[in-house]
Protein backbone atom coordinates (compact mmCIF):
# COMPACT_ATOMS: atom_id res chain seq x y z
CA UNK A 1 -30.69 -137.37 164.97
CA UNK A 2 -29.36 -140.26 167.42
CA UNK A 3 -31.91 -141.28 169.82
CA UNK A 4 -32.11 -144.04 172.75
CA UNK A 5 -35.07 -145.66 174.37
CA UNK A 6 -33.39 -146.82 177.32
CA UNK A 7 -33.04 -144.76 180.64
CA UNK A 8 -30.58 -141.86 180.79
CA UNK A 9 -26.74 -142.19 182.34
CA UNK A 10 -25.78 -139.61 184.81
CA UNK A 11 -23.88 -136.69 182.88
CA UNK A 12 -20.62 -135.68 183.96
CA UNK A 13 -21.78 -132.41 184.75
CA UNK A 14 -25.36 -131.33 186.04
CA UNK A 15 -26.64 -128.25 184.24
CA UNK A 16 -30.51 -129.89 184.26
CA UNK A 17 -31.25 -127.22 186.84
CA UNK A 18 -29.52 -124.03 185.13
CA UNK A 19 -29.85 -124.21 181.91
CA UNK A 20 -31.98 -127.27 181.15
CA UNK A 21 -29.32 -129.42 179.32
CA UNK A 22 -27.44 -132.35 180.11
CA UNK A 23 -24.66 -133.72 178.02
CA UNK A 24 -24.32 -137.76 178.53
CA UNK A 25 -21.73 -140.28 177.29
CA UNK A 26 -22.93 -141.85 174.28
CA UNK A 27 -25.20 -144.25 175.50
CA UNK A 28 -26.80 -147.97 174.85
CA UNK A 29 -28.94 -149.35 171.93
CA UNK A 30 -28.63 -146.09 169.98
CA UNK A 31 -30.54 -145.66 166.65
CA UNK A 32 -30.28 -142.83 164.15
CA UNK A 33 -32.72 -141.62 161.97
CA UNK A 34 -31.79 -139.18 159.22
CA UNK A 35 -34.10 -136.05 158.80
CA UNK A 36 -34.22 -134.36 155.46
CA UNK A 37 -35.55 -130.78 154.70
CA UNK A 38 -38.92 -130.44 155.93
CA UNK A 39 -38.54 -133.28 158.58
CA UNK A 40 -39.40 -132.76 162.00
CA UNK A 41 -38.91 -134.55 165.11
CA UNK A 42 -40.83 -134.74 168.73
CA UNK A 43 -39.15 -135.74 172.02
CA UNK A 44 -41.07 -136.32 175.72
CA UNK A 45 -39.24 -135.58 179.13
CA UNK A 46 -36.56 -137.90 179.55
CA UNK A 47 -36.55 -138.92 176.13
CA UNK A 48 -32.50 -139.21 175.43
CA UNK A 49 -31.14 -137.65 172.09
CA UNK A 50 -28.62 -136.03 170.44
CA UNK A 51 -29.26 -133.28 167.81
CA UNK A 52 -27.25 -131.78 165.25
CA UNK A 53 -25.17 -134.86 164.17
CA UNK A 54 -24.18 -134.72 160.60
CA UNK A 55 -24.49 -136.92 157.52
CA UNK A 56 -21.78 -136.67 155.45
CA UNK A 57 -20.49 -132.87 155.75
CA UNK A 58 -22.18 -130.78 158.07
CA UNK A 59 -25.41 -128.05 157.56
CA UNK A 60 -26.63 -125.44 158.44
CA UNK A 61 -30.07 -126.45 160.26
CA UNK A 62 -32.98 -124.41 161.97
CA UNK A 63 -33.93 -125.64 165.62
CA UNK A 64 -36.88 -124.64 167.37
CA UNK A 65 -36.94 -126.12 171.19
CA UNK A 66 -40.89 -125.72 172.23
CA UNK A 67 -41.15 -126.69 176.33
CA UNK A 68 -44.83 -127.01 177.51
CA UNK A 69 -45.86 -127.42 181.13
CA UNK A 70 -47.23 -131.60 181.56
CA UNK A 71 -49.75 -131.42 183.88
């Protein structure tokens, strides 16, 4: 999992509002943390990252993508 701290580019196209993805060049200061089985990972709103990179050859992972309303 790649991951940046740093505010979000602009993505070359904008599908934020329809489908709640963006894809963005690769961006500045980027760290990687690998996740082994039973590893999980939690990202905010506006938190930039970049799932499903592999480590050697790729793997068949399960996602789960929880949203819940910030109030």
């Amino acid at each position: 999992m790649t991951f940046s701290t740093l505010p979000p580019g602009e993505p070359q196209t904008d599908w934020l509002a329809e489908k709640d993805i963006a894809f963005l060049a690769e961006g500045q200061q980027e760290k990687t943390v690998i996740l082994n089985e039973g590893d999980f990972v939690v990202f905010y709103p506006g938190e930039v990252h970049k799932p499903l990179c592999a480590v050697g050859a790729p793997a068949k992972v399960r996602k789960a993508v929880v949203k819940m309303l910030m109030v």
